[in-house]
Every structure is written in C-alpha cells, then in structure tokens.
PDB file of N, CA and C in Angstrom:
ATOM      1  N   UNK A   1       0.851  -1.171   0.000  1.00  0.00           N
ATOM      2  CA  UNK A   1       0.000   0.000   0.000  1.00  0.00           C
ATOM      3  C   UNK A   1       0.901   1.240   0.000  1.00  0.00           C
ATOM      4  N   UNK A   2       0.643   2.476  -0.679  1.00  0.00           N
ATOM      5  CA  UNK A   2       0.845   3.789  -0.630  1.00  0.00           C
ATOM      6  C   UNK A   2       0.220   4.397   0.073  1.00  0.00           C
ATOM      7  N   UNK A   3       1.008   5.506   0.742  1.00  0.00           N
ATOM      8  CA  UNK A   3      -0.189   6.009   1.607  1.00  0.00           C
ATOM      9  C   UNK A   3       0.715   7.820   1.662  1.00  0.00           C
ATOM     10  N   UNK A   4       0.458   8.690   1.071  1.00  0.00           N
ATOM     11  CA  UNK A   4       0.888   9.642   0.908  1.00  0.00           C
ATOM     12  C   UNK A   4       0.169  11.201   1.394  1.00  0.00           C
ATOM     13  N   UNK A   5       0.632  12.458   2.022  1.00  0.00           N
ATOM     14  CA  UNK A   5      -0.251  13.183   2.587  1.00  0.00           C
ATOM     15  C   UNK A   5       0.555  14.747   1.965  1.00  0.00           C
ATOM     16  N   UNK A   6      -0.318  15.625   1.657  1.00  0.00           N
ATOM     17  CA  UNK A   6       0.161  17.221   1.785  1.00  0.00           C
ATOM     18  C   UNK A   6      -0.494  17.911   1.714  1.00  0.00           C
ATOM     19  N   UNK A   7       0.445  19.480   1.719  1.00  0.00           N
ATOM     20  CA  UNK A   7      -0.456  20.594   1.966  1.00  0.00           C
ATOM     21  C   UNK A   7      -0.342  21.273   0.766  1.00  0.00           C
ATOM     22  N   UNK A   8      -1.322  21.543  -0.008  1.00  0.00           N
ATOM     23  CA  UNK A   8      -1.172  22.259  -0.946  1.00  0.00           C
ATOM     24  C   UNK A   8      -1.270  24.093  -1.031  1.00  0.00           C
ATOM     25  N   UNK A   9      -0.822  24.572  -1.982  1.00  0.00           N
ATOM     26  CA  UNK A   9      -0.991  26.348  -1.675  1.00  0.00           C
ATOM     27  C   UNK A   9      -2.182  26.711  -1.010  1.00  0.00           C
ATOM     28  N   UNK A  10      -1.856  27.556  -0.053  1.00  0.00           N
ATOM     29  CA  UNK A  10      -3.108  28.379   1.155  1.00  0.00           C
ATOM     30  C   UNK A  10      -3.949  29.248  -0.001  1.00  0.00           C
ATOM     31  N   UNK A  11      -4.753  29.670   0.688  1.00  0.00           N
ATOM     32  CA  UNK A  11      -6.114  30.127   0.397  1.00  0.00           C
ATOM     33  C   UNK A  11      -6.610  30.019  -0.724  1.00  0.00           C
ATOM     34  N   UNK A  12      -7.699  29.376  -0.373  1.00  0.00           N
ATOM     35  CA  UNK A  12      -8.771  28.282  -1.419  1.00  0.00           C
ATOM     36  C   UNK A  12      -9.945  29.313  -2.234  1.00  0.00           C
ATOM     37  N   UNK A  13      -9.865  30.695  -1.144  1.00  0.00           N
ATOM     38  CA  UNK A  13     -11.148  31.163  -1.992  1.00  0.00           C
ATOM     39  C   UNK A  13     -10.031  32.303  -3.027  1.00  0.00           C
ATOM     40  N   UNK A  14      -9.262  32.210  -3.061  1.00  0.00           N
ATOM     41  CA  UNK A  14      -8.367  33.119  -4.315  1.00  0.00           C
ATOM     42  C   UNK A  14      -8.255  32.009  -5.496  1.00  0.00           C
ATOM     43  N   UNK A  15      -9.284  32.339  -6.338  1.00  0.00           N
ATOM     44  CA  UNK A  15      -8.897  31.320  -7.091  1.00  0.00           C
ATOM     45  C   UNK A  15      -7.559  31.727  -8.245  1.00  0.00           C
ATOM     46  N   UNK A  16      -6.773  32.772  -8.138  1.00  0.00           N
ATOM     47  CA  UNK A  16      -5.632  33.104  -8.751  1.00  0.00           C
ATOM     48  C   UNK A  16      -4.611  31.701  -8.300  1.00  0.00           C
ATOM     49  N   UNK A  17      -4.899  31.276  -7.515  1.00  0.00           N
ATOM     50  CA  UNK A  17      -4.253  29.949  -6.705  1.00  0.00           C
ATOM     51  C   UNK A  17      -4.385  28.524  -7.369  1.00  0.00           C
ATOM     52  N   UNK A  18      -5.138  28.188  -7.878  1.00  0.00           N
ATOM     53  CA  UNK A  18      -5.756  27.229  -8.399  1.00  0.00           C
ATOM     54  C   UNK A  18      -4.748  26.910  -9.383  1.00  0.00           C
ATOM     55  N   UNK A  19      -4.448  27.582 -10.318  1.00  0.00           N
ATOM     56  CA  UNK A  19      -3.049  26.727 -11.132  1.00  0.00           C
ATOM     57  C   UNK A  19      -1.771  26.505 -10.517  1.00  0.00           C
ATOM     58  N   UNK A  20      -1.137  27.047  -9.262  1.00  0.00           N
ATOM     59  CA  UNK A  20      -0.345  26.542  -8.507  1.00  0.00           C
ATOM     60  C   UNK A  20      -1.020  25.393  -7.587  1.00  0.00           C
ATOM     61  N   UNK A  21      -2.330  25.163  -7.199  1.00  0.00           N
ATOM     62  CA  UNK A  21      -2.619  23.932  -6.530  1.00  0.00           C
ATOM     63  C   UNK A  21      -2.615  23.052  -7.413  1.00  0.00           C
ATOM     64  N   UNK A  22      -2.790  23.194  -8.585  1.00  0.00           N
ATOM     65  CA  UNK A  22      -3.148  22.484 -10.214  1.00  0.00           C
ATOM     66  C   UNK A  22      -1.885  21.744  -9.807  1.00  0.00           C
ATOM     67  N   UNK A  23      -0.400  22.834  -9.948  1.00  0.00           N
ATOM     68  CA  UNK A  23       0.594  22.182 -10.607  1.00  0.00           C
ATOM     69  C   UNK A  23       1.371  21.789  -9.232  1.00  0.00           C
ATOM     70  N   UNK A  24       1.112  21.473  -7.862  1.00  0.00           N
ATOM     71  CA  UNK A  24       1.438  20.751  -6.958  1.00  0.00           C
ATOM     72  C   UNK A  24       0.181  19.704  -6.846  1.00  0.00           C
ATOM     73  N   UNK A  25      -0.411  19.487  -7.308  1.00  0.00           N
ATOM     74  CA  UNK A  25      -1.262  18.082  -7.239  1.00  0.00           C
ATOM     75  C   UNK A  25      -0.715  17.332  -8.475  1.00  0.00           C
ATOM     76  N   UNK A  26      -0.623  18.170  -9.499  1.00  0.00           N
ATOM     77  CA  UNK A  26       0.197  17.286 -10.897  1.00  0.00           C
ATOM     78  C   UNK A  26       1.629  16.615 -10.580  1.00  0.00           C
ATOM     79  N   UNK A  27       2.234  17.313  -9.551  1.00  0.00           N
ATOM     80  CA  UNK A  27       3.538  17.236  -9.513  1.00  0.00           C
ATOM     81  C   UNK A  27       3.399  15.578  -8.056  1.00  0.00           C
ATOM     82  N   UNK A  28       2.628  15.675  -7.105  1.00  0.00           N
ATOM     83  CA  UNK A  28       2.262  14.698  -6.562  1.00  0.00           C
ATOM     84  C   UNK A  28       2.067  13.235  -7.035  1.00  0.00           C
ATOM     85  N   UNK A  29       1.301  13.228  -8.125  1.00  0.00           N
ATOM     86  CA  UNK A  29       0.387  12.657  -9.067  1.00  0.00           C
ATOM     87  C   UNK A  29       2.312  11.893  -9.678  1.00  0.00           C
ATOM     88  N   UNK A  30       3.402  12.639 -10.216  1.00  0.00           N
ATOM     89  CA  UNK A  30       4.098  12.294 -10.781  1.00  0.00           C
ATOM     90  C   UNK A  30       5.333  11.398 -10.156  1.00  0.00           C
ATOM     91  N   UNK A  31       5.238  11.837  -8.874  1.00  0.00           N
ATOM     92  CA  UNK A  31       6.210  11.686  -7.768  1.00  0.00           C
ATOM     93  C   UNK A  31       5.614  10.373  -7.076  1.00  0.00           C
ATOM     94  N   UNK A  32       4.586  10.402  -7.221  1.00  0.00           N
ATOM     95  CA  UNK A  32       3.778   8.912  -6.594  1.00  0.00           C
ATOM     96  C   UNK A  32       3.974   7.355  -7.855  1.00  0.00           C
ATOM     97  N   UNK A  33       4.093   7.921  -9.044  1.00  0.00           N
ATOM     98  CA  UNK A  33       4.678   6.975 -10.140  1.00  0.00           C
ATOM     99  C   UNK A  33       5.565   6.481 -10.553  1.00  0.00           C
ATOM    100  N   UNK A  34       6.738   7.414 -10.156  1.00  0.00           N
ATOM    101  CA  UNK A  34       7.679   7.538  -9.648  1.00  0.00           C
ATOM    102  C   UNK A  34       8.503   6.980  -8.490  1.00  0.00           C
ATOM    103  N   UNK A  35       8.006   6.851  -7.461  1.00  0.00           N
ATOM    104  CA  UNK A  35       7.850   6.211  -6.386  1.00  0.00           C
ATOM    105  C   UNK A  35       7.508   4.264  -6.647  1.00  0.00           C
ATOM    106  N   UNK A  36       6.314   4.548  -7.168  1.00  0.00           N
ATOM    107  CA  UNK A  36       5.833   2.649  -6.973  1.00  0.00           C
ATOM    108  C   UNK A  36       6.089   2.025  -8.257  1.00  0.00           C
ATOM    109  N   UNK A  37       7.076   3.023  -9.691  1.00  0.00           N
ATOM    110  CA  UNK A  37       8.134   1.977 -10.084  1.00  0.00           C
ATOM    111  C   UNK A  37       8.855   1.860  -9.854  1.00  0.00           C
ATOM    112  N   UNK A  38       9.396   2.128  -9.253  1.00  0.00           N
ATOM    113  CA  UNK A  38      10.844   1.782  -8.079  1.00  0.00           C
ATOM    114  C   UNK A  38      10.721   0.959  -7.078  1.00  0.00           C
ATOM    115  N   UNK A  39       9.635   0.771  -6.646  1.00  0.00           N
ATOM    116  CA  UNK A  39       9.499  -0.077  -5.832  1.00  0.00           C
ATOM    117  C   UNK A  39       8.419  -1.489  -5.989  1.00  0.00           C
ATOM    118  N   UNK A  40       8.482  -1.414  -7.355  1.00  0.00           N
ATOM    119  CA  UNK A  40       7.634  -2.515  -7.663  1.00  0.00           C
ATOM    120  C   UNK A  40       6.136  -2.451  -7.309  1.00  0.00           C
ATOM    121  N   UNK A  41       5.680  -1.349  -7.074  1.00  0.00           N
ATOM    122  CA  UNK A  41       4.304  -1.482  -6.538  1.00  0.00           C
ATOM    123  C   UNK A  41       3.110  -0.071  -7.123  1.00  0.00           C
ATOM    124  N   UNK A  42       3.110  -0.200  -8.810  1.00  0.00           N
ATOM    125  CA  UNK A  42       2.119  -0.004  -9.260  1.00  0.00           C
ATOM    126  C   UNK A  42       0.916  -0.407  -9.593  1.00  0.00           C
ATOM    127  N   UNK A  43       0.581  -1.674  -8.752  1.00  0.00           N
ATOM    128  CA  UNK A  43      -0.668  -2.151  -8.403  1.00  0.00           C
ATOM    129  C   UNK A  43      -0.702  -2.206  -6.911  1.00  0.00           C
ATOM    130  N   UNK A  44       0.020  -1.659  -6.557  1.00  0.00           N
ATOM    131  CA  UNK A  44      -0.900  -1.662  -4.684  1.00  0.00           C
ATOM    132  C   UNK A  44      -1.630  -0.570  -4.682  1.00  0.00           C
ATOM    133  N   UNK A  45      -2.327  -0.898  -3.481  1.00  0.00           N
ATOM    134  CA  UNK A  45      -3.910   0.348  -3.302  1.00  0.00           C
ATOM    135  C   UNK A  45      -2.955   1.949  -2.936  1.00  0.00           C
ATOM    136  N   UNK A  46      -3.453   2.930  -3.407  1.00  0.00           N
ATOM    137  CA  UNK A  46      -3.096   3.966  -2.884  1.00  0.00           C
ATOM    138  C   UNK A  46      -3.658   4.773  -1.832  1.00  0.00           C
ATOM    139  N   UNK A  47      -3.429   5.890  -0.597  1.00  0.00           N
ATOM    140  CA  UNK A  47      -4.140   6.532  -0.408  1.00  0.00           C
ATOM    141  C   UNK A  47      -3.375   8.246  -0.333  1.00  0.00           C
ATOM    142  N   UNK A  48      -4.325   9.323  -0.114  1.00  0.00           N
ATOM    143  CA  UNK A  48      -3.249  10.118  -0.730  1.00  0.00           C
ATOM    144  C   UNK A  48      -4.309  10.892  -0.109  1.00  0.00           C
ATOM    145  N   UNK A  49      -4.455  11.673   1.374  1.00  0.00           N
ATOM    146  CA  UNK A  49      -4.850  12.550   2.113  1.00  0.00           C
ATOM    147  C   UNK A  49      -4.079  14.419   2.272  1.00  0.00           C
ATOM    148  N   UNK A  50      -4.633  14.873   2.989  1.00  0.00           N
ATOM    149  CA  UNK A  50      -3.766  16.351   3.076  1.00  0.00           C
ATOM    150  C   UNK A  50      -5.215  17.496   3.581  1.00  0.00           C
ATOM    151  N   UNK A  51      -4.257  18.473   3.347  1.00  0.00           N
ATOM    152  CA  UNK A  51      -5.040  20.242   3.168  1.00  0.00           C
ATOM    153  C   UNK A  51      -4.866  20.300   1.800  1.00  0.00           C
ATOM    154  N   UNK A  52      -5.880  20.158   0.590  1.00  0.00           N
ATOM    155  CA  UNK A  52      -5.752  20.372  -0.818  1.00  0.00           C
ATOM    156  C   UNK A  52      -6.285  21.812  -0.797  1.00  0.00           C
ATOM    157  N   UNK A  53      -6.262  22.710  -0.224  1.00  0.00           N
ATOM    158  CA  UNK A  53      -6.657  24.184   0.304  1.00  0.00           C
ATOM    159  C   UNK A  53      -7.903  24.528  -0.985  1.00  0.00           C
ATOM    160  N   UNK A  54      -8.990  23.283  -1.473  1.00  0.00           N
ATOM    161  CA  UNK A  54      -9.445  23.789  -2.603  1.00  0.00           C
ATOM    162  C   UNK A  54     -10.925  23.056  -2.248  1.00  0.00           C
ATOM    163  N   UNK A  55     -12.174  24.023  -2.161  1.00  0.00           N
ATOM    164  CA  UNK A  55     -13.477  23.134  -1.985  1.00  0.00           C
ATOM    165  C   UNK A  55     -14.025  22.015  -2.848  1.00  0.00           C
ATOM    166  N   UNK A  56     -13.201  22.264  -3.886  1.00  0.00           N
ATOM    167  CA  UNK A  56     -13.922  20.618  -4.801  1.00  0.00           C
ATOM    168  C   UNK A  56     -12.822  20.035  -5.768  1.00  0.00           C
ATOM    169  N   UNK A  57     -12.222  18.783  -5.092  1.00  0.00           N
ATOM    170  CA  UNK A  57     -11.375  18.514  -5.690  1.00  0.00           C
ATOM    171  C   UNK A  57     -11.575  17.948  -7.325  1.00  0.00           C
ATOM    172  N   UNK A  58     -12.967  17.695  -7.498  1.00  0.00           N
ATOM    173  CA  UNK A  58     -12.790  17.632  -9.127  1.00  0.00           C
ATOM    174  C   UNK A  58     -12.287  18.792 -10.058  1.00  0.00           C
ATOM    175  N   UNK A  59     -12.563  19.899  -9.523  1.00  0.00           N
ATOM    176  CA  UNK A  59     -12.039  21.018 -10.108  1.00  0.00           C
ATOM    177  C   UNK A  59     -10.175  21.470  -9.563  1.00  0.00           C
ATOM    178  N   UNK A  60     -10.516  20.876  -8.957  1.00  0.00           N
ATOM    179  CA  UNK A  60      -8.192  20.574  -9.036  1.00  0.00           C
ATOM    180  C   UNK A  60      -7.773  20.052  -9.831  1.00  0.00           C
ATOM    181  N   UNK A  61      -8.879  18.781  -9.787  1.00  0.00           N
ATOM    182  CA  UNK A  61      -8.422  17.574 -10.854  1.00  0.00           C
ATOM    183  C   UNK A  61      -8.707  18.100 -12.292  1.00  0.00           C
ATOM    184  N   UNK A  62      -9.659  18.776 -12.463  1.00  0.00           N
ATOM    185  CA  UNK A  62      -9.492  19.407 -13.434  1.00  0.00           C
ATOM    186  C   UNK A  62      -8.486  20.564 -14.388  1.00  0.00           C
ATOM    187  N   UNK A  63      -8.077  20.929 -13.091  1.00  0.00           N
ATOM    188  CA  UNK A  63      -6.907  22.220 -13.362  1.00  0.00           C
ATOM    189  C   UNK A  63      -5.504  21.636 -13.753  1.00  0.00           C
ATOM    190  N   UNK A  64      -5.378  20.254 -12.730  1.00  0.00           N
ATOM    191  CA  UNK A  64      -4.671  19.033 -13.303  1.00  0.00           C
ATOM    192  C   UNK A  64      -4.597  18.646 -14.452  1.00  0.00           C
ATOM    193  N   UNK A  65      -5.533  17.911 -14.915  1.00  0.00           N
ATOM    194  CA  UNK A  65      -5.465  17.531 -16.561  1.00  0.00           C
ATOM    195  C   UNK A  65      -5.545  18.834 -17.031  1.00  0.00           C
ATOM    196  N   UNK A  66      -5.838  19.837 -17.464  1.00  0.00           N
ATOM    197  CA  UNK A  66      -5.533  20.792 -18.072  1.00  0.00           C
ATOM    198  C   UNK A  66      -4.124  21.358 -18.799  1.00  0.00           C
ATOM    199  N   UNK A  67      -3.286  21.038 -16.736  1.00  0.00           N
ATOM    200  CA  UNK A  67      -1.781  21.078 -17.411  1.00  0.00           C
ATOM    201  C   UNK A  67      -0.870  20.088 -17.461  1.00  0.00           C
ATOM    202  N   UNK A  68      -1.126  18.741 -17.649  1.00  0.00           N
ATOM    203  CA  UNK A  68      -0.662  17.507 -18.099  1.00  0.00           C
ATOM    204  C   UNK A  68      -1.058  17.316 -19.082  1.00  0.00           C
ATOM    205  N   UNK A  69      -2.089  18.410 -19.751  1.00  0.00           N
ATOM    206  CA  UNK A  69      -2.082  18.062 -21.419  1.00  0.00           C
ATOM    207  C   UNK A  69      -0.661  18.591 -21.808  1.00  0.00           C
ATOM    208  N   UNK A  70      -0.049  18.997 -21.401  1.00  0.00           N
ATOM    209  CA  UNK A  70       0.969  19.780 -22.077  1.00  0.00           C
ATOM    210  C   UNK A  70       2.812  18.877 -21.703  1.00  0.00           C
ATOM    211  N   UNK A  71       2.367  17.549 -20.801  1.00  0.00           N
ATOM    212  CA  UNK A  71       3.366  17.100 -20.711  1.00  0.00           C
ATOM    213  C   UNK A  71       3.469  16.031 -21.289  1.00  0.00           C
ATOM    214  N   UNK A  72       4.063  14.936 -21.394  1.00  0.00           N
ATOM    215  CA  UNK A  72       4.521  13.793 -21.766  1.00  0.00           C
ATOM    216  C   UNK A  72       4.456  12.668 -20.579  1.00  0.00           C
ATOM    217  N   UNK A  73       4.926  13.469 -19.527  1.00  0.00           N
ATOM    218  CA  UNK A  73       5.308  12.612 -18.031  1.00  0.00           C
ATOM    219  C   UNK A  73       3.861  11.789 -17.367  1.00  0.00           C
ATOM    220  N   UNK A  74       4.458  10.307 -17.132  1.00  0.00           N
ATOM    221  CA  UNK A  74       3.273   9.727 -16.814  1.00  0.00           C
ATOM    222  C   UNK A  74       3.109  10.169 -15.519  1.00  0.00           C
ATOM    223  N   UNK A  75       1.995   9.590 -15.050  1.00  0.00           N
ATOM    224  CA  UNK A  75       1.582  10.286 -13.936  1.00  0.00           C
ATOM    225  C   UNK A  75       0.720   8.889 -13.124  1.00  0.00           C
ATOM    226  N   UNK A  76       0.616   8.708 -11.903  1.00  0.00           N
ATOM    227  CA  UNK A  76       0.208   7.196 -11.057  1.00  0.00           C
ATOM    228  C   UNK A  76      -1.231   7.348 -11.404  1.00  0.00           C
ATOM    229  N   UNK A  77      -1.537   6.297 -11.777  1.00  0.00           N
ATOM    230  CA  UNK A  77      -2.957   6.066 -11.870  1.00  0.00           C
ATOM    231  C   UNK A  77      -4.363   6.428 -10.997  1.00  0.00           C
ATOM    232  N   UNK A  78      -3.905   7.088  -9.990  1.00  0.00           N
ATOM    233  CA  UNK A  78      -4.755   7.013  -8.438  1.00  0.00           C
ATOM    234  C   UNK A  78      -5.547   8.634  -9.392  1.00  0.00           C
ATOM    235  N   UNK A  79      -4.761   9.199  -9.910  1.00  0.00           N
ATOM    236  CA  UNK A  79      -5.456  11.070 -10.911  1.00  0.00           C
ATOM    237  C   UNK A  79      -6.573  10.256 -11.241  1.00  0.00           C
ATOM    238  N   UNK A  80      -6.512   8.988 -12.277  1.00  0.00           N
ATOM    239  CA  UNK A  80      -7.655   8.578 -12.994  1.00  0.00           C
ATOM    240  C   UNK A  80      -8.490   8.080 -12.106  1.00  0.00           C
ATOM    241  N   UNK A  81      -8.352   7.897 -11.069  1.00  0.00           N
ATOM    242  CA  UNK A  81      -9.157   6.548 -10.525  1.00  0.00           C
ATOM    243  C   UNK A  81      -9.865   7.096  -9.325  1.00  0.00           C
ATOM    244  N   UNK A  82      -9.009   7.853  -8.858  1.00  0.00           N
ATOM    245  CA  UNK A  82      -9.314   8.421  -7.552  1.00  0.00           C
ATOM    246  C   UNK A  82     -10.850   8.668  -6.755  1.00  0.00           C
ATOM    247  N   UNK A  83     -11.216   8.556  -5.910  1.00  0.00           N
ATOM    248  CA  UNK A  83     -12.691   8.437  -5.046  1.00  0.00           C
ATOM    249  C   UNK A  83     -12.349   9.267  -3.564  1.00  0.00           C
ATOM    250  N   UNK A  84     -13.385   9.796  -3.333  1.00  0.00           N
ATOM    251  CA  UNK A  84     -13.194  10.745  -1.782  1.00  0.00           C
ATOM    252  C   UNK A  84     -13.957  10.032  -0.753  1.00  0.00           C
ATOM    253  N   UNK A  85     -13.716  10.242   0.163  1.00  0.00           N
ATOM    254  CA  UNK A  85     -14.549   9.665   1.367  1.00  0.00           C
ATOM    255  C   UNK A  85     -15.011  11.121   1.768  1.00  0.00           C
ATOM    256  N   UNK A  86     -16.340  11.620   1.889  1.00  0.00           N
ATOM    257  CA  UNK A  86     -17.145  12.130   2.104  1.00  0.00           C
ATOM    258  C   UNK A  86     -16.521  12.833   3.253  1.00  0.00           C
ATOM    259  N   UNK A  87     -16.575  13.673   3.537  1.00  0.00           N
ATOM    260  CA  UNK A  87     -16.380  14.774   5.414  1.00  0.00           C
ATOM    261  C   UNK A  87     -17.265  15.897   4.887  1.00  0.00           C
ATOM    262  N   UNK A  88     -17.516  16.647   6.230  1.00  0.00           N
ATOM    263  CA  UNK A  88     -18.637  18.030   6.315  1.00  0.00           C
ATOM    264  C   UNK A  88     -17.170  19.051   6.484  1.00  0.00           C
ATOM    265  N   UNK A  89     -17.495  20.026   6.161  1.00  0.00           N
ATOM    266  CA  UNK A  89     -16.629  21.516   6.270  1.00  0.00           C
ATOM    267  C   UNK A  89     -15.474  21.064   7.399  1.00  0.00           C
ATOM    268  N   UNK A  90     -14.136  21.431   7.012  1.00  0.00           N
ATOM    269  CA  UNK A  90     -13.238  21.218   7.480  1.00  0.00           C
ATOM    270  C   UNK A  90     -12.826  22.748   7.858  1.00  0.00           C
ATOM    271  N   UNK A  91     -12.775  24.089   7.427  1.00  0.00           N
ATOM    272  CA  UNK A  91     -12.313  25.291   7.768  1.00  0.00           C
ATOM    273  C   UNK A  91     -13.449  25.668   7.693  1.00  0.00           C
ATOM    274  N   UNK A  92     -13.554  26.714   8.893  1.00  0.00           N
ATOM    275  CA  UNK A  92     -14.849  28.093   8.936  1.00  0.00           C
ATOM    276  C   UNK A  92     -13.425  29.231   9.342  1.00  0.00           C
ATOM    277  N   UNK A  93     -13.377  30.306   8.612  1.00  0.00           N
ATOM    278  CA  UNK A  93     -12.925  31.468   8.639  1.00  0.00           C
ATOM    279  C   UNK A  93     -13.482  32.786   8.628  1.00  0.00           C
ATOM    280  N   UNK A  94     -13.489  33.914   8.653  1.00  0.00           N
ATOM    281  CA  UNK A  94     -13.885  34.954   8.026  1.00  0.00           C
ATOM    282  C   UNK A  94     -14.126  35.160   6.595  1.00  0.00           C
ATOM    283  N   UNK A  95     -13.081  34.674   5.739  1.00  0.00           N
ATOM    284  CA  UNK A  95     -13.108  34.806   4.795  1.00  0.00           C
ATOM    285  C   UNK A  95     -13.841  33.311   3.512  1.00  0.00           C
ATOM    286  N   UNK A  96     -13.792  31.975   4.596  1.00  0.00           N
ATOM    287  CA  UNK A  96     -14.056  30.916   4.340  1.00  0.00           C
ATOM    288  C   UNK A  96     -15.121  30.105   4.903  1.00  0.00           C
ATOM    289  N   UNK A  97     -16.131  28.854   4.428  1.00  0.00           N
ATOM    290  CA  UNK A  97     -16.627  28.251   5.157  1.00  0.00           C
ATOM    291  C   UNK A  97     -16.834  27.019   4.216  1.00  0.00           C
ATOM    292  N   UNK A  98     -15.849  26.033   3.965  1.00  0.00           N
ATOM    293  CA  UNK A  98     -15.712  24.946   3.311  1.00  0.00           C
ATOM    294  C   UNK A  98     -14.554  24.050   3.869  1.00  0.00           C
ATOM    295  N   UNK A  99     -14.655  22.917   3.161  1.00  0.00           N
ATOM    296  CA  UNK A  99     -14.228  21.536   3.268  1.00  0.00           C
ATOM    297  C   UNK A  99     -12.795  21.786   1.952  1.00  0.00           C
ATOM    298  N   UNK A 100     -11.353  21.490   3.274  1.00  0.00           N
ATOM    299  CA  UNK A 100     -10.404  21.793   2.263  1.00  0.00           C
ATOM    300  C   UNK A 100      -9.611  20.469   2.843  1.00  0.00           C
ATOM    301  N   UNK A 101      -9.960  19.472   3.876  1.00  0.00           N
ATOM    302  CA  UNK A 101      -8.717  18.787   3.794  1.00  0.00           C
ATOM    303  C   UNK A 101      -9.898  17.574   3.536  1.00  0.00           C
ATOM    304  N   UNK A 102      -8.630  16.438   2.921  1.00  0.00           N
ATOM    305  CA  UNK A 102      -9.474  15.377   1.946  1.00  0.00           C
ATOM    306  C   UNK A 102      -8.923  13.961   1.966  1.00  0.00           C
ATOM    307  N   UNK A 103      -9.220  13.020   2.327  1.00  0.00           N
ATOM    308  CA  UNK A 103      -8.488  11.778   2.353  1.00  0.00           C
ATOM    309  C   UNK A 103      -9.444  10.727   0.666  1.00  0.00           C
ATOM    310  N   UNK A 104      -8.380  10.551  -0.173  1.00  0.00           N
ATOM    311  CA  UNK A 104      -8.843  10.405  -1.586  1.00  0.00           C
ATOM    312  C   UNK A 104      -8.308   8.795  -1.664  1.00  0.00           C
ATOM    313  N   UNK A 105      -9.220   7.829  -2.010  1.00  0.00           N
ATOM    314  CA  UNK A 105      -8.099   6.424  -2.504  1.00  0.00           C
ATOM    315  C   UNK A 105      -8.739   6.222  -3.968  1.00  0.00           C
ATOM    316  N   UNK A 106      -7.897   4.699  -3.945  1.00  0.00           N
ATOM    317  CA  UNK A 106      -7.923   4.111  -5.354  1.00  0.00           C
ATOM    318  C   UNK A 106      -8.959   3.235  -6.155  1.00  0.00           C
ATOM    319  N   UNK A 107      -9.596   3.156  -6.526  1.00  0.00           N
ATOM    320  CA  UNK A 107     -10.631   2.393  -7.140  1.00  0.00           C
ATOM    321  C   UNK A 107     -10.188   1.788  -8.317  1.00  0.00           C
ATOM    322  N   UNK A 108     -10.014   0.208  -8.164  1.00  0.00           N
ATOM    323  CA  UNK A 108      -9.627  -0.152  -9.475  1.00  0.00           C
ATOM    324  C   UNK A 108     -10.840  -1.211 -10.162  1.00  0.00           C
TER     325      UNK A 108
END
C-alpha cells in the first residue's frame, strides 16, 4: 500500500491559486509513479490525504489535466481513478466556510 499526505498552496477562496494547486497536485500525481516503479508497486492500493486548500477537488483535478495536457510525463494512476470519502466543512474562517482537507483512494 501507498499512503501519501500534503499541503497544498493556502487560500482556497483566491482562485488566482488554483493553477499553482493544479501544478502541486500534478507534480504529486508524478512523484507517486515515480515512487511505486521503483518499488515494484504499481498495483498496490493507494491513499493520498492532506489540506488540498481547494473546496472541490474535481475542479483541481481538473486544473490538473488541463496542465498535463501539455506534458509527456506519466503520472500514477490514483489522478484517474481516484474516489473521496465524504467529510462536512473542514475550515470556517472569516473569509471561508468549506471543506479543504481530503483523504482520496484508489478504485480499481
């Protein structure tokens, strides 16, 4: 099993942010493939938790493929596959009142 965690760029409601969370979730995504061919384990289950500082991670994931159209570099299968386990609002701020940290696994 993989089991991987981070924090991605702070504040979620600037969405000027969103292509730097883009390109540290892409860069995750690459480093995790990276990782389990080296170690023989691109079929074990993944899990891959954190602060993704962003209220809906399909739209990361989206900002993601957006800029991996532009690379070549494979990337671990868990981008394609990936599933959330459900939580209620994780930050209430002044400026915030959403769900930014996320524990995501693998569905094969």
């Amino acid at each position: 099993m993989i089991v991987a965690t981070t924090h991605l760029a702070r504040n979620p409601e600037d969405k000027r942010m969103a292509w730097a969370r883009g390109y540290q979730y892409a860069s995750i995504f690459k480093k995790m493939q990276e990782f389990s061919a080296q170690h023989d384990a691109t079929a074990s289950p993944t899990i891959l938790t954190g602060d993704l500082n962003c209220g809906d991670v399909h739209e990361l994931a989206g900002v993601t493929y957006a800029l991996l159209a532009f690379t070549a570099s494979p990337v671990h299968p868990l981008l394609w596959t990936v599933e959330d386990v459900p939580s209620p609002v994780t930050t209430v701020t002044d400026a915030r009142d959403l769900r930014i940290d996320y524990i995501l696994y693998q569905v094969w």
